[in-house]
Protein backbone atom coordinates (compact mmCIF):
# COMPACT_ATOMS: atom_id res chain seq x y z
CA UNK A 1 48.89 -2.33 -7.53
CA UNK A 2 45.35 -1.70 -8.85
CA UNK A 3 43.87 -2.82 -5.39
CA UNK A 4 42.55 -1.95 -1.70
CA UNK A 5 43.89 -3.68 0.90
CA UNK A 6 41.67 -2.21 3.46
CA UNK A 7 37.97 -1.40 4.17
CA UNK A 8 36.33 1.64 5.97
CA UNK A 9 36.67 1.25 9.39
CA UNK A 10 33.16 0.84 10.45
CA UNK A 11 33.56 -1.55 13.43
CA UNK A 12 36.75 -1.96 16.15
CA UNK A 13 39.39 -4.77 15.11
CA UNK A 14 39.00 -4.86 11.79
CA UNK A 15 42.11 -6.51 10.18
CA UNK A 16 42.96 -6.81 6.43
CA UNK A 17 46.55 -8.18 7.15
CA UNK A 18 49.10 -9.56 10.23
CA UNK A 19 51.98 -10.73 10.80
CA UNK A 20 53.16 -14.30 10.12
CA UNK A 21 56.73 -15.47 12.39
CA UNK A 22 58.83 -15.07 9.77
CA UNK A 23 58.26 -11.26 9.17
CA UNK A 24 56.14 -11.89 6.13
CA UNK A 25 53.16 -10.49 5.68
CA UNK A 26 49.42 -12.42 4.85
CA UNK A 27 46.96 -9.91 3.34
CA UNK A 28 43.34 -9.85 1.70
CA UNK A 29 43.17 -7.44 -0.89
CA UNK A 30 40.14 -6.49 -3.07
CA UNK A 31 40.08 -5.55 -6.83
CA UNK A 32 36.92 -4.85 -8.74
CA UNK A 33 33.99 -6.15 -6.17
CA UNK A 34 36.03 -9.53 -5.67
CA UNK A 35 38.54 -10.15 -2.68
CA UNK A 36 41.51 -12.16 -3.00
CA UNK A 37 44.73 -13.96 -0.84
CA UNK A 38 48.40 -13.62 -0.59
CA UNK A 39 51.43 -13.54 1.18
CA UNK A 40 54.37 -10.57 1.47
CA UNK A 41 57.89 -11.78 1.97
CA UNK A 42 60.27 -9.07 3.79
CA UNK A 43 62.79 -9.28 1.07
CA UNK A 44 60.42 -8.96 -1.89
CA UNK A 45 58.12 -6.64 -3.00
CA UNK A 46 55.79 -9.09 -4.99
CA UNK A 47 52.73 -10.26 -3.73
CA UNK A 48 52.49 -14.32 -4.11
CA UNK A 49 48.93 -15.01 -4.03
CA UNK A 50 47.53 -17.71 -2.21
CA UNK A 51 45.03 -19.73 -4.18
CA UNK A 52 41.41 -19.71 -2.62
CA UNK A 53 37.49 -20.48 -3.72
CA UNK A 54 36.81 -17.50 -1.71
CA UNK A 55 35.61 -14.47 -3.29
CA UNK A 56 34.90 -12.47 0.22
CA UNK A 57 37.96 -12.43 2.71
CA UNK A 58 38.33 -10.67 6.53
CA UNK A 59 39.23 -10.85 9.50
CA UNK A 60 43.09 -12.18 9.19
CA UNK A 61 45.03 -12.73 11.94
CA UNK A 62 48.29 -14.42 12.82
CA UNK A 63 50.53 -16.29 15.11
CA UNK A 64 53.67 -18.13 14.29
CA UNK A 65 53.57 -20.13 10.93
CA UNK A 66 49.82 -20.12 11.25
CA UNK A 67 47.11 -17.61 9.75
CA UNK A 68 43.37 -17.40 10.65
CA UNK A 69 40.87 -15.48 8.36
CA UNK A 70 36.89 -15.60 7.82
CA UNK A 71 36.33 -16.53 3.82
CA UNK A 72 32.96 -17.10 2.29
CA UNK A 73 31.89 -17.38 -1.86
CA UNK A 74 28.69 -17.19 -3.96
CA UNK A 75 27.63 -20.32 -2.76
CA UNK A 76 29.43 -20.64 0.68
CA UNK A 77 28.27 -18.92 4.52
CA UNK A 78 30.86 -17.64 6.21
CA UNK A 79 33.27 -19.92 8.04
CA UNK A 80 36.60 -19.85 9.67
CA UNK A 81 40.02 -21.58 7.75
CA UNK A 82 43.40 -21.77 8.89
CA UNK A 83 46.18 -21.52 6.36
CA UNK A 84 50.20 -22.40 7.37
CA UNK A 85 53.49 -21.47 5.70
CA UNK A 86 54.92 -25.21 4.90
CA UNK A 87 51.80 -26.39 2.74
CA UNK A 88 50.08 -22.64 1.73
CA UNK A 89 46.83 -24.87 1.83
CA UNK A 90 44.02 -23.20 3.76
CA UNK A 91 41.94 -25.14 5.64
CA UNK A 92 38.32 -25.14 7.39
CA UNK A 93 38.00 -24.70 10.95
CA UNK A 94 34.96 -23.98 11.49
CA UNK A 95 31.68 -23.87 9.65
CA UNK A 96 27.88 -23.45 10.48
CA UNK A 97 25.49 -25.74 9.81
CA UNK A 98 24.80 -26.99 6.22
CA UNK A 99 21.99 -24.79 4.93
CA UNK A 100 20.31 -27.72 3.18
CA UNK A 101 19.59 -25.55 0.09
CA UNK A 102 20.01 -27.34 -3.41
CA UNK A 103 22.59 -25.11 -5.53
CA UNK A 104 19.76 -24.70 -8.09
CA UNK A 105 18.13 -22.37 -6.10
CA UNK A 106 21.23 -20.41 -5.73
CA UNK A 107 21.88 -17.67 -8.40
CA UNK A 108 25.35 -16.22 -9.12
CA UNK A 109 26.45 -13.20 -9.03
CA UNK A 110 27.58 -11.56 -12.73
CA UNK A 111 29.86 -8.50 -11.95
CA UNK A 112 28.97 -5.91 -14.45
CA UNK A 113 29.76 -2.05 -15.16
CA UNK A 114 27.81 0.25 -17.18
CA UNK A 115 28.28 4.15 -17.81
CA UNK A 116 27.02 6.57 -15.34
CA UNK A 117 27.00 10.51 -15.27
CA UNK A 118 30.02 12.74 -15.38
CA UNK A 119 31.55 10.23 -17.88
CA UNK A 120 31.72 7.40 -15.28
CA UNK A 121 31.77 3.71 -15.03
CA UNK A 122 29.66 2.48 -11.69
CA UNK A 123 29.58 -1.27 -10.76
CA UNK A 124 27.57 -4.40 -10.09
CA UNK A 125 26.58 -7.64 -9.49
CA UNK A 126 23.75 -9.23 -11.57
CA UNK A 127 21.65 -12.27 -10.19
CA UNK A 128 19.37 -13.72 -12.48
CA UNK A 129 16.66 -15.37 -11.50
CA UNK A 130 16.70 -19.14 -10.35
CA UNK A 131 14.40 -21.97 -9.54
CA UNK A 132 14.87 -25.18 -10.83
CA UNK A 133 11.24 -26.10 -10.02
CA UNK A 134 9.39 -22.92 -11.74
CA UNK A 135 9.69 -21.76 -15.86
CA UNK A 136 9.18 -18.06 -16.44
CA UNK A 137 6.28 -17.53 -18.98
CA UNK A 138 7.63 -17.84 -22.59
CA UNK A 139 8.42 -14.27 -23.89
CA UNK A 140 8.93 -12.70 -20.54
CA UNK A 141 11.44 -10.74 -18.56
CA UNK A 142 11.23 -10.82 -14.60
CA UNK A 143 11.00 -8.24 -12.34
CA UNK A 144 14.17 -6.51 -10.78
CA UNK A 145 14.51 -5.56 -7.64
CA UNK A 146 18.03 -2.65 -7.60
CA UNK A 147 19.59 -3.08 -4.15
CA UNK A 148 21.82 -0.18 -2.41
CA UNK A 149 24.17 -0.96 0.20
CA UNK A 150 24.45 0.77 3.26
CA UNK A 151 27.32 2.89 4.79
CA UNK A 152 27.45 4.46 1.84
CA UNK A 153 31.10 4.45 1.37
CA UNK A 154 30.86 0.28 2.60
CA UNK A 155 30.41 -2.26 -0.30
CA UNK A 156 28.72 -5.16 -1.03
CA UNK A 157 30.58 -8.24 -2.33
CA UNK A 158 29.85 -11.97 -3.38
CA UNK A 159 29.37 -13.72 -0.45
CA UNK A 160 26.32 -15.71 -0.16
CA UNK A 161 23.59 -13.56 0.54
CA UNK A 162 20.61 -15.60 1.36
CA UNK A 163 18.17 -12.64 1.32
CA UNK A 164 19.11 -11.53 -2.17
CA UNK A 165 18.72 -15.17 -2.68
CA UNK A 166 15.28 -14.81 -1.11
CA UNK A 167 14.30 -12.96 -4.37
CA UNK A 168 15.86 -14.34 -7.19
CA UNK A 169 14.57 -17.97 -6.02
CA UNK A 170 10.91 -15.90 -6.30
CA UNK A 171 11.24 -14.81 -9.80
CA UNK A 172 13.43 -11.61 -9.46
CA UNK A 173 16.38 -10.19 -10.84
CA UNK A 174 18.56 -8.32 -8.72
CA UNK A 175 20.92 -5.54 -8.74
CA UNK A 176 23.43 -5.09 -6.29
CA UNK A 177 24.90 -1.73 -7.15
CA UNK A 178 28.63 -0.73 -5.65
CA UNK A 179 27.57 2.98 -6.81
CA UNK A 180 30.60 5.82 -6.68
CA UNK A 181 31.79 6.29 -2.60
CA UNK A 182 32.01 2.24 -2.61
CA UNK A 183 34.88 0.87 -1.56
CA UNK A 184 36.69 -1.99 -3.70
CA UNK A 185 37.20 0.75 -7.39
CA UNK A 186 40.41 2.87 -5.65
CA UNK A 187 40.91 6.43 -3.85
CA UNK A 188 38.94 8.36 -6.75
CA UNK A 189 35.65 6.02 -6.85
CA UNK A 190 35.42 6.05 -3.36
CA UNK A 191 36.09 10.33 -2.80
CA UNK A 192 33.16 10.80 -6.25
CA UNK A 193 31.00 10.72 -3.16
CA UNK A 194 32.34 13.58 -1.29
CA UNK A 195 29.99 16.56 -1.10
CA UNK A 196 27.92 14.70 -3.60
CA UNK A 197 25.32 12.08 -1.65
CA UNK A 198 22.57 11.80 -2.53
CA UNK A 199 23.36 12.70 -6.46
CA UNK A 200 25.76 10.25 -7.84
CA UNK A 201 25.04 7.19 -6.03
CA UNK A 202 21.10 7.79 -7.24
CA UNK A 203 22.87 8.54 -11.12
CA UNK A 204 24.55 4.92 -10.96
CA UNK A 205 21.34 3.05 -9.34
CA UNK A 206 19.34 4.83 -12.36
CA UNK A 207 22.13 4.24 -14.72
CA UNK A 208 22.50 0.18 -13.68
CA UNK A 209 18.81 -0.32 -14.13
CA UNK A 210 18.66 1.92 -17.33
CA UNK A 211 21.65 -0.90 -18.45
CA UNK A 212 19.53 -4.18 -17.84
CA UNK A 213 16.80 -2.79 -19.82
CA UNK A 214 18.50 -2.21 -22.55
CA UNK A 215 19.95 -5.20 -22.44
CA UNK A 216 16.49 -6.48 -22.39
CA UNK A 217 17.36 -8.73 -19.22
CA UNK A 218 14.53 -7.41 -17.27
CA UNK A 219 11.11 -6.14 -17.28
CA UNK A 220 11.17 -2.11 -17.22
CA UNK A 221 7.81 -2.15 -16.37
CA UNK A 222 8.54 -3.85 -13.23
CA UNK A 223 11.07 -2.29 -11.18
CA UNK A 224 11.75 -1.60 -8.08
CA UNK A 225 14.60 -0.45 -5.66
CA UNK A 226 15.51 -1.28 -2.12
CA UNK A 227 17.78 -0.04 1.27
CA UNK A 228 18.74 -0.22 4.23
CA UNK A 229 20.15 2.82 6.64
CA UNK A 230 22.17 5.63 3.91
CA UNK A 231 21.01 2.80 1.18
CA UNK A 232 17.59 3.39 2.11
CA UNK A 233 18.22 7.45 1.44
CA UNK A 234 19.28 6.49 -1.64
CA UNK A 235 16.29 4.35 -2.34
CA UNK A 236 13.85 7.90 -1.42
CA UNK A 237 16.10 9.92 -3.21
CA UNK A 238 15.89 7.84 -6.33
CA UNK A 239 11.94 7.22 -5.88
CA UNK A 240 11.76 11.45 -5.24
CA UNK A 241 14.44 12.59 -7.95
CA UNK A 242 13.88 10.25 -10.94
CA UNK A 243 11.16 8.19 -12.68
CA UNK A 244 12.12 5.18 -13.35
CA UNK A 245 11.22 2.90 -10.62
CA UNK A 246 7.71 1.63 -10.20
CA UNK A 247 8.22 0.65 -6.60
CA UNK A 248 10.31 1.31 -3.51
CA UNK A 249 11.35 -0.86 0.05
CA UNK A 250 12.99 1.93 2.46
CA UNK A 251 14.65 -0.13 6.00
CA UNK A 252 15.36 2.49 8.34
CA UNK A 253 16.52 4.85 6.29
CA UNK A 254 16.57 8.46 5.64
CA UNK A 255 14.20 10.97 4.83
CA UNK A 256 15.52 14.34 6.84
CA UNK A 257 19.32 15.02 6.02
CA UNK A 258 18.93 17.73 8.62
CA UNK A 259 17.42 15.73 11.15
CA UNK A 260 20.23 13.24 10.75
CA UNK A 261 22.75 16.08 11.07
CA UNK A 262 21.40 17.34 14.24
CA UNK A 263 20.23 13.58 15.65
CA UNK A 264 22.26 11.20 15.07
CA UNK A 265 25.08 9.24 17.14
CA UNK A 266 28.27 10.18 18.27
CA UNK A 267 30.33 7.75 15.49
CA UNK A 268 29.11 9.30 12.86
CA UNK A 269 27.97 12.69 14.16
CA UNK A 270 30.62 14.61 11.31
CA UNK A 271 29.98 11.96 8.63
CA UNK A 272 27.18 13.98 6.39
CA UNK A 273 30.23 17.47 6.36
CA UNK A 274 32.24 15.26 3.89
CA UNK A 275 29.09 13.82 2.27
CA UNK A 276 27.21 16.73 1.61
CA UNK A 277 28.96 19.90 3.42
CA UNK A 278 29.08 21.90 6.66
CA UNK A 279 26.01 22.11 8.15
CA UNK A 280 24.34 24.89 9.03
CA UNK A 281 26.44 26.66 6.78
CA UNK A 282 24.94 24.75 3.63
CA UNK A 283 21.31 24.27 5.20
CA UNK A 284 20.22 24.75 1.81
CA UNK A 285 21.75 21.75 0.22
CA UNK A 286 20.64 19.77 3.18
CA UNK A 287 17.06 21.06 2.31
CA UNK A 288 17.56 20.73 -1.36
CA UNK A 289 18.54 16.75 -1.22
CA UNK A 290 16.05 15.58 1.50
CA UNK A 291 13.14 13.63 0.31
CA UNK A 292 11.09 14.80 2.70
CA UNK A 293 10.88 17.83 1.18
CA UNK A 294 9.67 17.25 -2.27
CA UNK A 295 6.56 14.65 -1.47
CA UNK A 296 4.92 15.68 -4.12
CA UNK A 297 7.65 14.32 -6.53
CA UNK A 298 6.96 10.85 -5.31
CA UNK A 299 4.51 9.23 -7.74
CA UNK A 300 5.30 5.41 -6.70
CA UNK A 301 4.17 2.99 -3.88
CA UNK A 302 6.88 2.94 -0.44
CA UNK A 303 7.06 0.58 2.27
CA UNK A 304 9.14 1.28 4.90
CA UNK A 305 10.80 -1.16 8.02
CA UNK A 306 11.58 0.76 10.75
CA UNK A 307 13.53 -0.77 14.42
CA UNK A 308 11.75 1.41 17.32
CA UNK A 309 15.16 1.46 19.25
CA UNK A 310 17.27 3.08 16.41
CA UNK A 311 19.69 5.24 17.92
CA UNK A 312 21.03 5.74 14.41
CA UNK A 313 18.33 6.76 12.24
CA UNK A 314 15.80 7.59 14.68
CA UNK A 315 12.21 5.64 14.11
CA UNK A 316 10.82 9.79 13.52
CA UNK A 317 12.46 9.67 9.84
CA UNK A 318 10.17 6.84 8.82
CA UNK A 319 7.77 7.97 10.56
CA UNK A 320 7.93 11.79 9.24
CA UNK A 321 7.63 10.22 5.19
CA UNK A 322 4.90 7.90 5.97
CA UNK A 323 2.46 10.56 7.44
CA UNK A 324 3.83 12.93 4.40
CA UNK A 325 2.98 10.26 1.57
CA UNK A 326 -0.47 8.81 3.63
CA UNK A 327 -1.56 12.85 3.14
CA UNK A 328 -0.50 12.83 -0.27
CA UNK A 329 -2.70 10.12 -0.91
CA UNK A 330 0.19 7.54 -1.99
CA UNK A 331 0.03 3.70 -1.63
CA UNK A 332 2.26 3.51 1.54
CA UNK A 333 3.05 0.59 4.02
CA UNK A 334 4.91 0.85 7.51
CA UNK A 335 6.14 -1.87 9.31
CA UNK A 336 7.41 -0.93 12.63
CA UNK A 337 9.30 -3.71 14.63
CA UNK A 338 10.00 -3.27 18.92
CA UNK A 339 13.20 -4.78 19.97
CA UNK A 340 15.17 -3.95 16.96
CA UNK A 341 17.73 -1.24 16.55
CA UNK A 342 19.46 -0.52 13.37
CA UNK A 343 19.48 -2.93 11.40
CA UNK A 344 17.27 -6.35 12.18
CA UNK A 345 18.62 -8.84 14.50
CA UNK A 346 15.65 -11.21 15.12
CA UNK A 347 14.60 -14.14 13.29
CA UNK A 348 11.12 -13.56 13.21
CA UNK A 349 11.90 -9.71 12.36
CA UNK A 350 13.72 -10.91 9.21
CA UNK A 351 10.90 -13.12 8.42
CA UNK A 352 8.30 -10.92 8.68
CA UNK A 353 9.77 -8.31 6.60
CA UNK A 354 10.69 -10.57 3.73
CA UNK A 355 7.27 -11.83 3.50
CA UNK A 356 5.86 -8.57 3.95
CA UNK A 357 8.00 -6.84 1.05
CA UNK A 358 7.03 -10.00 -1.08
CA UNK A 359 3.50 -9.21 -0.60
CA UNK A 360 3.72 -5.19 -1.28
CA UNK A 361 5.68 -6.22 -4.75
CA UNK A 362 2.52 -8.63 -5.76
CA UNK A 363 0.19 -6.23 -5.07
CA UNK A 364 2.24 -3.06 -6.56
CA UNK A 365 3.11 -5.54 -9.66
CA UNK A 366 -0.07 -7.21 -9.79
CA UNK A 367 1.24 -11.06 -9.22
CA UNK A 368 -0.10 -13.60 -6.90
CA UNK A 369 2.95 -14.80 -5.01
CA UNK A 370 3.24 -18.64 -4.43
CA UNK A 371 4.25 -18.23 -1.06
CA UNK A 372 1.52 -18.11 2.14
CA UNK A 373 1.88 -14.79 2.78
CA UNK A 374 0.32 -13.00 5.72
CA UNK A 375 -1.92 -9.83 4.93
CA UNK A 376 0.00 -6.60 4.87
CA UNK A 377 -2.17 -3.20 5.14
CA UNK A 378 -0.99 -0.62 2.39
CA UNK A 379 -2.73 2.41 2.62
CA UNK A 380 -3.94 3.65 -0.35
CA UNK A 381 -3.47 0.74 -2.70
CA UNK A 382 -6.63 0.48 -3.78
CA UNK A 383 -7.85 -2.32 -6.15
């Protein structure tokens, strides 16, 4: 069928299907961005689906009649439910603790897909913009914030995501893009990134936002683009390559595809030959796609969030574009964070950054945030 029943295997014990008693089988499965449940009988080769609220689905495992798996939904965390072969009901097991966040506040997720280069189709989610205690100013369009997802041939999906929530309960429309290498669209979407990062998944962040103007759902005057680790590439790629975005939020990410190449860790010390090519032998094309190389193309305010013990993207990338853009006279902002590796882990790192990305948007867009925001220094923001 027109489906993935598995996901890149980024972390150990990953499991996308087991074993029930009986020999049948219970699987997740995902089809265009959403995930979904069912069950495998040995003497039948149709799926019988399992009916579910959740839209995100992993970690399966079995034992006897009984199946565990992790589910979670637009409007649900993450929580453990058990389902059994006599009732086909699943369950909850195990939950955190209620968040305590009125569903108003809570924006959900519109999967949309919109034409891209090469004659594609790239995908999305949408979130519009909700607060039930604010009104936008008649006449207006909000701001949009385009997110790209890490990996790059990961995903994102529709689970609650209380930072993108973070944003559209400011004011801000959001797009998550599942650009071409994203897993979820089949064999084909997923191999479009082969040899090409760091071109096609910047065509189908351009080609999303270039959608939701046109459909005059957002402000084109206001846009901006975010990401973390090989999203955050994708973020200085877009910023250094194309025009369209007025601002730019880069969390340890890349600069220096060479550097990477040469300094990065074991896992995924071959990952960039399939991305982009055998290096040395294409040093060039290494050269030619690296932001750091083509400062002067950048002609938008960065702010970058960089862990000190990254063993993946070492702190020097960040580092190496800030000093570039700070000489090129370019608004620039650089939060650096001890204690955190790739990707944040603290509380109060998560915090900070939020609030400090809020602030860099107000001042790059010119709004007064109603949050109580600490001061963050931008260099060369002027008035």
């Amino acid at each position: 069928m027109s489906a993935e029943f598995a996901t890149p295997l980024w972390t150990l014990g990953m499991s996308n299907y087991d074993f029930l008693g009986d020999g049948a089988i219970l699987c997740s499965y995902t089809a265009d961005g959403s995930w979904f449940l069912a069950t495998l009988s040995p003497d039948s080769q149709t799926l019988k689906p399992v009916e579910t609220l959740y839209t995100q689905i992993s970690d399966i495992y079995c034992q006897g009649e009984c199946g565990w798996l992790v589910g979670a939904a637009p409007q649900l965390s993450a929580e453990l439910a058990q389902w059994t072969t006599d009732d086909r009901n699943l369950t909850t097991v195990a939950r955190g603790e209620p968040l305590g966040i009125d569903d108003g506040f809570l924006s959900r997720p519109q999967p949309i897909s919109f034409p891209s280069g090469d004659n594609a189709v790239a995908h999305g989610f949408y979130y519009p913009p909700s607060n039930p205690d604010y009104t936008a100013p008649e006449n207006s369009k909000p701001p949009l914030i385009v997110v790209c997802h890490g990996g790059p041939t990961g995903a994102t999906g529709t689970s609650l995501n209380l930072k993108l929530q973070y944003w559209t309960s400011r004011g801000f429309a959001v797009l998550d893009v599942n650009y071409r290498g994203s897993t979820g669209y089949g064999r084909d979407y997923r191999h479009a990134l082969d040899g090409q990062w760091g071109i096609v998944d910047v065509e189908d962040v351009v080609a999303g936002t270039r959608y939701l103007i046109d459909q005059q759902l957002v402000d084109r005057k206001k846009v901006a683009i975010r990401g973390s680790s090989a999203g955050g590439y994708t973020v200085l790629a877009a910023l250094c390559f194309e025009d369209i975005f007025r601002a730019g939020a880069c969390l340890y990410g890349i600069g220096d595809l060479e550097t990477l190449a040469r300094d990065t860790h074991k896992f995924e010390s071959h990952y960039l030959e399939r991305l982009v090519g055998p290096y040395p032998e294409q040093q060039e094309t290494y050269r030619a796609r690296s932001p750091i190389h083509h400062v002067d193309r950048f002609d938008c305010p960065v702010i970058f969030f960089q862990g000190l013990d990254d063993r993946v993207v070492p702190p020097e990338q960040a580092l190496t574009m800030v000093k570039a853009l700070r000489q090129k006279q370019m608004a620039v902002a650089y939060l650096p964070f001890e204690g955190e590796s790739h990707g944040f882990r603290k509380a109060e790192t998560i915090k900070t950054a939020l609030e400090a990305e809020l602030y860099f948007y107000g001042r790059v867009f010119r709004f007064k945030p109603a949050d109580q925001l600490p001061i963050t220094p931008i260099f060369n923001i002027g008035l």
